[in-house]
PDB file of N, CA and C in Angstrom:
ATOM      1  N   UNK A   1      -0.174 144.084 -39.287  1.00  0.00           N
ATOM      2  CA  UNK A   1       0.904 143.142 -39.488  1.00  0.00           C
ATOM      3  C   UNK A   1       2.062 143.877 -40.152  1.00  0.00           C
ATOM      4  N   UNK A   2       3.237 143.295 -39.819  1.00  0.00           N
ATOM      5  CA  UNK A   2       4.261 144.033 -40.253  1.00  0.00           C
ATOM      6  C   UNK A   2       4.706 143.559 -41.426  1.00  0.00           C
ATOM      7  N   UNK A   3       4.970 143.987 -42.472  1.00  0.00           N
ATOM      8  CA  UNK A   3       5.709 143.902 -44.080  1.00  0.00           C
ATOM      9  C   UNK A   3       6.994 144.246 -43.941  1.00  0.00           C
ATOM     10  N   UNK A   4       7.993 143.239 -44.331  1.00  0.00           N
ATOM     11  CA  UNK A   4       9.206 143.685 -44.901  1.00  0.00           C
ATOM     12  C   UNK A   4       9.867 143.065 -46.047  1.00  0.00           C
ATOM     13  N   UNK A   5      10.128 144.392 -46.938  1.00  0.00           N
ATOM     14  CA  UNK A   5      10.801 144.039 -47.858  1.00  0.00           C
ATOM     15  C   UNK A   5      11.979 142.976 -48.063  1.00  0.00           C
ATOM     16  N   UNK A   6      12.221 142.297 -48.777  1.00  0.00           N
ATOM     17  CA  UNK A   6      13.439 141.424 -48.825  1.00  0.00           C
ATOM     18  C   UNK A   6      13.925 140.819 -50.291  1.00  0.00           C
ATOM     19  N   UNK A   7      14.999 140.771 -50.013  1.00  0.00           N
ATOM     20  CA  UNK A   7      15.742 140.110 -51.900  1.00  0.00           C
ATOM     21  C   UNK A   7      14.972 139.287 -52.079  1.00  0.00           C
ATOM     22  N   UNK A   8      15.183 138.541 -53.675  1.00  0.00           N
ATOM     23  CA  UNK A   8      14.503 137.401 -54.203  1.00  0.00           C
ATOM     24  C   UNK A   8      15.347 136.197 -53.456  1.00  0.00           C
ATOM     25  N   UNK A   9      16.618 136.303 -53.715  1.00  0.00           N
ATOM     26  CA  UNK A   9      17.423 135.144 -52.728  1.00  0.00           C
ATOM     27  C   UNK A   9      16.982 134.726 -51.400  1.00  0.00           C
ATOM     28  N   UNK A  10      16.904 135.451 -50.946  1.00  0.00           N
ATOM     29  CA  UNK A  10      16.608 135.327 -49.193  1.00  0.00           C
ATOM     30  C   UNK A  10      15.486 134.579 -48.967  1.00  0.00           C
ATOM     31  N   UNK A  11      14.100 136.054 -50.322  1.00  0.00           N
ATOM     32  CA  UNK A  11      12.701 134.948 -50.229  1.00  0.00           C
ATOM     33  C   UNK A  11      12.257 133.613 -50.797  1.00  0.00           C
ATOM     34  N   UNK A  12      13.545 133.302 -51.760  1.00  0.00           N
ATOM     35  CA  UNK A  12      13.312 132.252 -52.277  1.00  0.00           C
ATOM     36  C   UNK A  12      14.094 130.926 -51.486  1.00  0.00           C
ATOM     37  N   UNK A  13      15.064 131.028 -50.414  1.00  0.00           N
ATOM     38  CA  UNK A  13      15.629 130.317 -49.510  1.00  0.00           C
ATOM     39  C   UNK A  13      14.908 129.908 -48.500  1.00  0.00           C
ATOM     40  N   UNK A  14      13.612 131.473 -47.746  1.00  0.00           N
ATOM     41  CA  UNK A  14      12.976 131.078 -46.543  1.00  0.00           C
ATOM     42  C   UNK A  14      11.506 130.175 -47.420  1.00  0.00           C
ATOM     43  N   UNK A  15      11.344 130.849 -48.763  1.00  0.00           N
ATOM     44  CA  UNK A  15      10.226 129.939 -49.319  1.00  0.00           C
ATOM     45  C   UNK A  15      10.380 128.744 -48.961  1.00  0.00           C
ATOM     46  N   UNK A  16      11.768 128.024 -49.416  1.00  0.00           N
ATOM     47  CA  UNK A  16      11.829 126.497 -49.673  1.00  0.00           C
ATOM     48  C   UNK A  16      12.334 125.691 -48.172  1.00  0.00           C
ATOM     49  N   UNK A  17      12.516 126.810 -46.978  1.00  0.00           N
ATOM     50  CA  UNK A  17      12.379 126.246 -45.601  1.00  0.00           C
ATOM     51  C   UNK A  17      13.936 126.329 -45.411  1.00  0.00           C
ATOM     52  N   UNK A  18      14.784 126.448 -46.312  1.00  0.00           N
ATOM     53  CA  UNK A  18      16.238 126.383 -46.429  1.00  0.00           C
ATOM     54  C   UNK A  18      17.034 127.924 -45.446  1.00  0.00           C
ATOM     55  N   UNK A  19      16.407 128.923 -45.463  1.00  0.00           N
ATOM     56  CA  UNK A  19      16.763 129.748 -44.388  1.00  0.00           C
ATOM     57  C   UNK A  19      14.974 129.964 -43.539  1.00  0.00           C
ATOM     58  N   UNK A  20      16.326 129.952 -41.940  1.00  0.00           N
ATOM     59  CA  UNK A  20      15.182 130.397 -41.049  1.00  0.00           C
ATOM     60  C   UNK A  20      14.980 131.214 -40.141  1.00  0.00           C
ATOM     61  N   UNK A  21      16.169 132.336 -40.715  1.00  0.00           N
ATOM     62  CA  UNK A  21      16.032 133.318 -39.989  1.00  0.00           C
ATOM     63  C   UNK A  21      15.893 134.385 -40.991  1.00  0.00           C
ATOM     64  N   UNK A  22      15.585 135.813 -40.169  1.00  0.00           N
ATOM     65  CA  UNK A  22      15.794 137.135 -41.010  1.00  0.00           C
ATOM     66  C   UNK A  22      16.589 138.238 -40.450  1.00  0.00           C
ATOM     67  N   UNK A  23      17.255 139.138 -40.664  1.00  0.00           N
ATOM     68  CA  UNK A  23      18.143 140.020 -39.878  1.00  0.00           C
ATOM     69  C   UNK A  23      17.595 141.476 -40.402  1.00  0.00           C
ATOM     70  N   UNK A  24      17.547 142.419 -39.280  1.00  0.00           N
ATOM     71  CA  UNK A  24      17.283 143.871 -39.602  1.00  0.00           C
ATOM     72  C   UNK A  24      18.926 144.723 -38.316  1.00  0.00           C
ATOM     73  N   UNK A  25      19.154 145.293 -38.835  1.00  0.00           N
ATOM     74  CA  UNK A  25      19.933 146.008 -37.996  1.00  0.00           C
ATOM     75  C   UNK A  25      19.410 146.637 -36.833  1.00  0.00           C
ATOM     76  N   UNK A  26      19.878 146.816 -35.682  1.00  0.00           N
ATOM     77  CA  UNK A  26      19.889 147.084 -34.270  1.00  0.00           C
ATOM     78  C   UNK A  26      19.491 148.748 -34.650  1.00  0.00           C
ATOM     79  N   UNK A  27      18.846 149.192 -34.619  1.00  0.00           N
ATOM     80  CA  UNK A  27      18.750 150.598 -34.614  1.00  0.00           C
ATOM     81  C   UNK A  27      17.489 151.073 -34.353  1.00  0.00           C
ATOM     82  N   UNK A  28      17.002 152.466 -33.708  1.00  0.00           N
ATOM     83  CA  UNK A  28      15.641 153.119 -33.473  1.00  0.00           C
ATOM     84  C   UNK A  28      14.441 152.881 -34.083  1.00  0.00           C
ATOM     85  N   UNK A  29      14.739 152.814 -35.517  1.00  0.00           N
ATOM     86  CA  UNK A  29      13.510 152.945 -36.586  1.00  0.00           C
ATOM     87  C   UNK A  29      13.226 151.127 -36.411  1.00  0.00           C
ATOM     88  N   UNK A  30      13.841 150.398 -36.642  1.00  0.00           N
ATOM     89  CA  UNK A  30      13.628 149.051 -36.041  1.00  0.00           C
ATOM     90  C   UNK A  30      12.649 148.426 -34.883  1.00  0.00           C
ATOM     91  N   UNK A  31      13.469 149.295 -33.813  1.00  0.00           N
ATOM     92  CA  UNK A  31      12.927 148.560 -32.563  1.00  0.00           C
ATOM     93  C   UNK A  31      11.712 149.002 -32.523  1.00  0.00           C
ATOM     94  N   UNK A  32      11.348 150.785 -33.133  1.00  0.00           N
ATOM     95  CA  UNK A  32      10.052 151.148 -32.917  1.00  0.00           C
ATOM     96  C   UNK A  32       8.980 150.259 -33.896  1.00  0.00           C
ATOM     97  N   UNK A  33       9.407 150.044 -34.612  1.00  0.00           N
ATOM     98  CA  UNK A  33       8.393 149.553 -35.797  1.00  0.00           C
ATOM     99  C   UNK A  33       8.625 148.052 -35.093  1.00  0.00           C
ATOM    100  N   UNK A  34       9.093 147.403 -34.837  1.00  0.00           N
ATOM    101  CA  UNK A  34       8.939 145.623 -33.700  1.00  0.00           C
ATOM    102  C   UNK A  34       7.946 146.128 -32.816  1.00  0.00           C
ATOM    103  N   UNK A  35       8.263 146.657 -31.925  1.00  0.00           N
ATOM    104  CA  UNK A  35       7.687 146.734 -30.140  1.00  0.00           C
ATOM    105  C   UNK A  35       6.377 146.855 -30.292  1.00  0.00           C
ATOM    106  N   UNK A  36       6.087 148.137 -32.136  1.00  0.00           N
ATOM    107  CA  UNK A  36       4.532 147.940 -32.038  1.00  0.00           C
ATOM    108  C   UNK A  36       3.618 147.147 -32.429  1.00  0.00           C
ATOM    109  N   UNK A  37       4.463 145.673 -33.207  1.00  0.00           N
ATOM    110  CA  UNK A  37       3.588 144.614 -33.592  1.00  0.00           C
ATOM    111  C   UNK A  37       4.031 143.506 -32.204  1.00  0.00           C
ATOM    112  N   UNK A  38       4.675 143.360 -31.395  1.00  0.00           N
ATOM    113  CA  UNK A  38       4.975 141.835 -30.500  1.00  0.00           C
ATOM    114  C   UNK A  38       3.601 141.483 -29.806  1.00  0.00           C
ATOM    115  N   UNK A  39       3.973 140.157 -29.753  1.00  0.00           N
ATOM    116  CA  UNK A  39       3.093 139.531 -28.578  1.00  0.00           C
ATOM    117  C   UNK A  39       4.095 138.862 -27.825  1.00  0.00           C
ATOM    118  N   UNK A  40       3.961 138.910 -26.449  1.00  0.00           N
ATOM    119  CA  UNK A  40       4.661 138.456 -25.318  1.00  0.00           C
ATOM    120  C   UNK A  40       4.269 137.323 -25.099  1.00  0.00           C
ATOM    121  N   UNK A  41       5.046 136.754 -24.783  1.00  0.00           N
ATOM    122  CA  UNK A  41       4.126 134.913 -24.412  1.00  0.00           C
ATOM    123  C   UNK A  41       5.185 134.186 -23.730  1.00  0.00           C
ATOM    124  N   UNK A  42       4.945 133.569 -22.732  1.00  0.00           N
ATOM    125  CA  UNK A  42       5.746 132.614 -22.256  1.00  0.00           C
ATOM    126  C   UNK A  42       6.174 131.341 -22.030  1.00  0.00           C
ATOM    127  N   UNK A  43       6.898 130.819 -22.567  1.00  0.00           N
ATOM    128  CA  UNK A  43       7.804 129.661 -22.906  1.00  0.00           C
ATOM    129  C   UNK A  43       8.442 129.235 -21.711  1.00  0.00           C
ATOM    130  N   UNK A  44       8.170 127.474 -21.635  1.00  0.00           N
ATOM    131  CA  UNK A  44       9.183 127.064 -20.553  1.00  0.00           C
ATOM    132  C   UNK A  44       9.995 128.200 -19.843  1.00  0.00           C
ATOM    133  N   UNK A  45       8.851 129.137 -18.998  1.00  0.00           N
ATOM    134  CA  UNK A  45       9.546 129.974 -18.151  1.00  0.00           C
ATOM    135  C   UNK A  45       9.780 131.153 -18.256  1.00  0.00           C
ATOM    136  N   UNK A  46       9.850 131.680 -19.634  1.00  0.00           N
ATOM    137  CA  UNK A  46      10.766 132.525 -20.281  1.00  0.00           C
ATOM    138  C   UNK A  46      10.109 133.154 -20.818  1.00  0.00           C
ATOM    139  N   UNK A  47      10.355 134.505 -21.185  1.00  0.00           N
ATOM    140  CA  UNK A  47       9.326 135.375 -22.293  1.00  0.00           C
ATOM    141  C   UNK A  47       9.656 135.286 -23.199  1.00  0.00           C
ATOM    142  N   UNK A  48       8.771 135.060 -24.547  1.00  0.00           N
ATOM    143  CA  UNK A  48       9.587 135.052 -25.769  1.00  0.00           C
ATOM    144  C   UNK A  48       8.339 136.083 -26.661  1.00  0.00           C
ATOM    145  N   UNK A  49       9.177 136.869 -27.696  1.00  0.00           N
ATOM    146  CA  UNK A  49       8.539 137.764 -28.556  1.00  0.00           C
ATOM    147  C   UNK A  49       7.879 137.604 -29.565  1.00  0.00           C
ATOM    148  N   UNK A  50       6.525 136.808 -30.197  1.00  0.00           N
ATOM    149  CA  UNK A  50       6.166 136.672 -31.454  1.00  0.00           C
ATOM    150  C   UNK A  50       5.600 137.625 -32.035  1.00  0.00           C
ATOM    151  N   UNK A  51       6.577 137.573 -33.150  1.00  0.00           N
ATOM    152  CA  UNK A  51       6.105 139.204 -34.346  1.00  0.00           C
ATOM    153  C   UNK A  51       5.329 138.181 -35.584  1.00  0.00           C
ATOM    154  N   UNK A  52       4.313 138.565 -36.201  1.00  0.00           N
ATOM    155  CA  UNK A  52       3.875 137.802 -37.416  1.00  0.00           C
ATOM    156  C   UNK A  52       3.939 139.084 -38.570  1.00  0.00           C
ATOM    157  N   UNK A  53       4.859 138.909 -39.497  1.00  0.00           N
ATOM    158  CA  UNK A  53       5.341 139.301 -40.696  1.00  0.00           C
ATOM    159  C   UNK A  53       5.157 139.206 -41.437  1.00  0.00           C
ATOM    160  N   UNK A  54       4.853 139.818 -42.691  1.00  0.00           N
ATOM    161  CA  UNK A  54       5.036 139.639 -44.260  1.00  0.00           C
ATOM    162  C   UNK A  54       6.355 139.388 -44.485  1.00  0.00           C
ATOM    163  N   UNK A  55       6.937 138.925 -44.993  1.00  0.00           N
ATOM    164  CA  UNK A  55       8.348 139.090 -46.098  1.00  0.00           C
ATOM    165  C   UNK A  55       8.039 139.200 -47.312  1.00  0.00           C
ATOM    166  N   UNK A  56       8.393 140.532 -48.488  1.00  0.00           N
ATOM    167  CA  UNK A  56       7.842 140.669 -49.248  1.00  0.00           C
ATOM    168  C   UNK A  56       8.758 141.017 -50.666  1.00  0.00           C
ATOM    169  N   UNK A  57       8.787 140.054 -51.109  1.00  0.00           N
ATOM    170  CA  UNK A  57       9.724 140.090 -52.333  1.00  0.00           C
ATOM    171  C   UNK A  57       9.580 141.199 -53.262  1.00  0.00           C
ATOM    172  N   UNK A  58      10.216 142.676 -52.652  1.00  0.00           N
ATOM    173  CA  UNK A  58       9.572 143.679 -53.600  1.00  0.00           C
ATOM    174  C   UNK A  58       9.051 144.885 -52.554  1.00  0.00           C
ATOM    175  N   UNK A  59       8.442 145.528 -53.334  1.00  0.00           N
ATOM    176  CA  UNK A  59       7.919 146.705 -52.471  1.00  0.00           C
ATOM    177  C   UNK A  59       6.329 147.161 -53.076  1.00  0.00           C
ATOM    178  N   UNK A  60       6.091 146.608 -53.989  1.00  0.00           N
ATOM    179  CA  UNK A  60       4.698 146.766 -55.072  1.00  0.00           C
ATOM    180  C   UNK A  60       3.883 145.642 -53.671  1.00  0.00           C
ATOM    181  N   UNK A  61       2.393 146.093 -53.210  1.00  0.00           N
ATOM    182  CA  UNK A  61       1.648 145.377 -53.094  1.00  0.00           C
ATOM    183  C   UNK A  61       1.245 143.925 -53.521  1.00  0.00           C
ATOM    184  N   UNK A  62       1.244 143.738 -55.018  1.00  0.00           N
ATOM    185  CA  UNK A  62       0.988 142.900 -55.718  1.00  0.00           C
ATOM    186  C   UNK A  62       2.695 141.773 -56.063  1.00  0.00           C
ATOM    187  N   UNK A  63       3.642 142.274 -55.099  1.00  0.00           N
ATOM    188  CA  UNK A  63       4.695 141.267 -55.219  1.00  0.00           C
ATOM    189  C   UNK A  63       4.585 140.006 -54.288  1.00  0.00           C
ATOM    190  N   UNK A  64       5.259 139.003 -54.735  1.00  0.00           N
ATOM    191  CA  UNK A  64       5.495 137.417 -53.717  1.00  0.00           C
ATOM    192  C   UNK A  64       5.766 137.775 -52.224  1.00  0.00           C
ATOM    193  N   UNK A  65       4.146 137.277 -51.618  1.00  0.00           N
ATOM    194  CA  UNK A  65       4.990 137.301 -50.229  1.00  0.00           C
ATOM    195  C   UNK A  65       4.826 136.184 -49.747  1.00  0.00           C
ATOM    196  N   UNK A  66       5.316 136.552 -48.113  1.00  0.00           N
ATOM    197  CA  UNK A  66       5.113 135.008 -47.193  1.00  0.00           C
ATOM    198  C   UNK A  66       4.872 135.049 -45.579  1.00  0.00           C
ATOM    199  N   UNK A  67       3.789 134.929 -45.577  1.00  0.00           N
ATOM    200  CA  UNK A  67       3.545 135.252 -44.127  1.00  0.00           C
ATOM    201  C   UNK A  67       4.008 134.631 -43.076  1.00  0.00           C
ATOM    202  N   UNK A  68       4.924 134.905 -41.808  1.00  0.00           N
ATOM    203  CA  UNK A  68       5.613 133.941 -41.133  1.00  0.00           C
ATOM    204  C   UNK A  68       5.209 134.446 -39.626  1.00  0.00           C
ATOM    205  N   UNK A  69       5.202 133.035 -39.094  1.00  0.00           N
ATOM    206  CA  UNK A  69       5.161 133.433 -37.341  1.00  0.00           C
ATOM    207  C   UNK A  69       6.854 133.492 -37.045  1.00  0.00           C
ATOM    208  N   UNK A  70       7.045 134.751 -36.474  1.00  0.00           N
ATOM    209  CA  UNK A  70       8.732 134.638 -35.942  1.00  0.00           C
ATOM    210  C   UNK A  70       8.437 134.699 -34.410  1.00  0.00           C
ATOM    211  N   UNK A  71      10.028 134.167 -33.991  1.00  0.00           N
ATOM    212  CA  UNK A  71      10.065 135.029 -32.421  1.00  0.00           C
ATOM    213  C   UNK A  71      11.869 135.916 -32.534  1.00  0.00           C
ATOM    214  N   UNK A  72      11.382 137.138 -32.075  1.00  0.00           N
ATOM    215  CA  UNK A  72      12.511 138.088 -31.604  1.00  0.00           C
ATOM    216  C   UNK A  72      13.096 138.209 -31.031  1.00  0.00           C
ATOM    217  N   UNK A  73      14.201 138.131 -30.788  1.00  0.00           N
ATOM    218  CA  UNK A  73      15.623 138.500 -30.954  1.00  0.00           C
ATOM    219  C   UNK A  73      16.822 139.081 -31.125  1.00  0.00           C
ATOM    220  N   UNK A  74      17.620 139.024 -30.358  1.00  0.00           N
ATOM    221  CA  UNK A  74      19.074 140.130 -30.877  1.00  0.00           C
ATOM    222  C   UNK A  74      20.213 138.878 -30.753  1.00  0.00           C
ATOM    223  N   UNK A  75      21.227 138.791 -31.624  1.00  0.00           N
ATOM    224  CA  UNK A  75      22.404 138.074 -31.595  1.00  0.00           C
ATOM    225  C   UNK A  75      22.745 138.151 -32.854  1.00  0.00           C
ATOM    226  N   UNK A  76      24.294 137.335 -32.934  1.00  0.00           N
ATOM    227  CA  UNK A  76      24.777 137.225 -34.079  1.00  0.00           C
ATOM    228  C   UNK A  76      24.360 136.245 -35.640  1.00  0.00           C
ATOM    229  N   UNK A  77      23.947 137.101 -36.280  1.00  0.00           N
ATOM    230  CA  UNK A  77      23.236 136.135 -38.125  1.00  0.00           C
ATOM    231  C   UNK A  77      24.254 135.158 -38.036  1.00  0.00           C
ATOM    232  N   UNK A  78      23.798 134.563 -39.226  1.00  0.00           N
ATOM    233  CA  UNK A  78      24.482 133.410 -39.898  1.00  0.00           C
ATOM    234  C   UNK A  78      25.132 134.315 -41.045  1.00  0.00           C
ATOM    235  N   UNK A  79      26.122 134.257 -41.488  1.00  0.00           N
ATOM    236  CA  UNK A  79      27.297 134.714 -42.616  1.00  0.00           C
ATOM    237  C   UNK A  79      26.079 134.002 -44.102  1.00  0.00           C
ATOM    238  N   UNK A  80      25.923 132.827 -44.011  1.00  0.00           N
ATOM    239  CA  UNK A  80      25.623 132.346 -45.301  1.00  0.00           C
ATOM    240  C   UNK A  80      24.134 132.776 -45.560  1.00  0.00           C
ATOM    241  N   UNK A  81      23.525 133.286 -44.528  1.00  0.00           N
ATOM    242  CA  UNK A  81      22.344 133.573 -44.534  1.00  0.00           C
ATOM    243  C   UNK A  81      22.417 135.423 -44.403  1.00  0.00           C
ATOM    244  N   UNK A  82      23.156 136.082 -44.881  1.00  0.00           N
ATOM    245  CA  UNK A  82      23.095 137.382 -45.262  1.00  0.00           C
ATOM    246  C   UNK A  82      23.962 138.356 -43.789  1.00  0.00           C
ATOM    247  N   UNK A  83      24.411 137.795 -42.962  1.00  0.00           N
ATOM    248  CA  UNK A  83      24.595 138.466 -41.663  1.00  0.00           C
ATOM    249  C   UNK A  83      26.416 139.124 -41.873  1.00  0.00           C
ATOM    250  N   UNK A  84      26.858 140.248 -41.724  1.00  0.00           N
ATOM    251  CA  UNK A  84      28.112 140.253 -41.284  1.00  0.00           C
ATOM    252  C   UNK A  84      28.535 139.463 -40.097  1.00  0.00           C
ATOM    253  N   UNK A  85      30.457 139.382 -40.388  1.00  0.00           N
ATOM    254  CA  UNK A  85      30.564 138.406 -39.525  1.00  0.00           C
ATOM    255  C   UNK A  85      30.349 139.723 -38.372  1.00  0.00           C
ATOM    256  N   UNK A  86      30.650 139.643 -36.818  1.00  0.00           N
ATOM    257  CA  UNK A  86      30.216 139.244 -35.489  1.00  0.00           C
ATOM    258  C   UNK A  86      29.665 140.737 -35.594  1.00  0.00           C
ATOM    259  N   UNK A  87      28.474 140.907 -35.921  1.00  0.00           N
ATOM    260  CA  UNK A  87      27.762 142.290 -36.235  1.00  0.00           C
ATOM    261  C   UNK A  87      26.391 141.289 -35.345  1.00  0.00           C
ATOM    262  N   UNK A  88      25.449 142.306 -34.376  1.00  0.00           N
ATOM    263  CA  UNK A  88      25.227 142.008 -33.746  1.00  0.00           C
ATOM    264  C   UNK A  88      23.503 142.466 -34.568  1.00  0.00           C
ATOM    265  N   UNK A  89      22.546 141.769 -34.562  1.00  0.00           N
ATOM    266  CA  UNK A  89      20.822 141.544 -35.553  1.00  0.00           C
ATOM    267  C   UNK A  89      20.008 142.113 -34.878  1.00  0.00           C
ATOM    268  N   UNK A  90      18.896 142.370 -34.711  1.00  0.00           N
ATOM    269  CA  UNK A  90      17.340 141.967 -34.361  1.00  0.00           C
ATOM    270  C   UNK A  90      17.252 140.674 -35.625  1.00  0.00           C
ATOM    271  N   UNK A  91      16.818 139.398 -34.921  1.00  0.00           N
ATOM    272  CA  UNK A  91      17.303 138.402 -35.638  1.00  0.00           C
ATOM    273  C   UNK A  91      15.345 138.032 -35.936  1.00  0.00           C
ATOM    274  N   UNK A  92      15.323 137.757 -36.884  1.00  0.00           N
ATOM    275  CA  UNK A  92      13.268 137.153 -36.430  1.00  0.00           C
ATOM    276  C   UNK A  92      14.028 135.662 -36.884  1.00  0.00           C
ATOM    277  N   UNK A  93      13.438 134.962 -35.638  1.00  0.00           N
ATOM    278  CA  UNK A  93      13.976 133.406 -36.429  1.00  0.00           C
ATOM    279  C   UNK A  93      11.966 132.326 -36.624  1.00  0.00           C
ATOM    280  N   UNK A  94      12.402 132.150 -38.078  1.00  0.00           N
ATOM    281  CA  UNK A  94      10.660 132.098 -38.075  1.00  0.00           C
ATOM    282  C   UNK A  94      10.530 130.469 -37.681  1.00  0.00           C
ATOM    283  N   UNK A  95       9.645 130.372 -36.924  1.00  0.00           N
ATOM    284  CA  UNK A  95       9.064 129.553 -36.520  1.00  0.00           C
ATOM    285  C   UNK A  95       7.984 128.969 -37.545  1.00  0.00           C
ATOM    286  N   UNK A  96       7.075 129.763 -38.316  1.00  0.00           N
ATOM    287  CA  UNK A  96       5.875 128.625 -39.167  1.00  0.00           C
ATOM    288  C   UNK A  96       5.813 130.003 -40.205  1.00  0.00           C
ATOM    289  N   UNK A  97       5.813 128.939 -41.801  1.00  0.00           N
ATOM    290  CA  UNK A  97       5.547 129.602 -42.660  1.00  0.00           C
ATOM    291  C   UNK A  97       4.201 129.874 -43.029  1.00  0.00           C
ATOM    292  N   UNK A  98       3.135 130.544 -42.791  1.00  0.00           N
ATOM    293  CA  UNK A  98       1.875 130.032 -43.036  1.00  0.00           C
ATOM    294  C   UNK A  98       1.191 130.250 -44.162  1.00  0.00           C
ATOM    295  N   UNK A  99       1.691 131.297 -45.000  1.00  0.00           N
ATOM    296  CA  UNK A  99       0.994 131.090 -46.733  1.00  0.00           C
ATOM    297  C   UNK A  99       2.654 131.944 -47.517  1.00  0.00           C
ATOM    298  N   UNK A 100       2.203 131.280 -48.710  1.00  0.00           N
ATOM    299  CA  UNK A 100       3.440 131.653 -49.611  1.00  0.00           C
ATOM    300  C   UNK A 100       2.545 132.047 -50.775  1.00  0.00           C
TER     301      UNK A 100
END
């Protein structure tokens, strides 16, 4: 499963269901570290990417995390939710929080 680090803000926003997405920048070290956790699955038609994540308040083992089902993505963040404006994501928009 994949772990990523993240502010206390962010984790304390997706804690309370109030943000529901996450943003990593478009770049190599990214896509390689995604492609090797996805599951492919198909949706009304469509392929869609579920990555299941840690978000991890911290970088110590023993810090707050939160395990989330996402599906993957590229487009533009939300500004209030940490994104430059029209800067383009690997967006995880989580679908189910399943332990905090």
């Amino acid at each position: 499963m994949l772990i990523l680090p993240i502010k206390k803000k962010w984790f304390d926003m997706i804690a309370s269901g109030e943000k529901k997405e996450e943003y990593r920048e478009i770049k190599p070290y990214w896509f390689n570290r995604f492609t090797k956790n996805i599951i492919i699955f198909n949706y009304d038609g469509h392929n869609r990417h579920l990555i299941n994540v840690i978000l991890r308040n911290g970088y110590r083992s023993d810090s707050p995390q939160i395990k989330c089902k996402c599906i993957l993505h590229t487009g533009k963040g939300k500004e209030e939710w940490g994104a430059e404006p029209r800067k383009e994501y690997y967006i995880l928009e989580i679908m189910e929080v399943q332990d905090v």
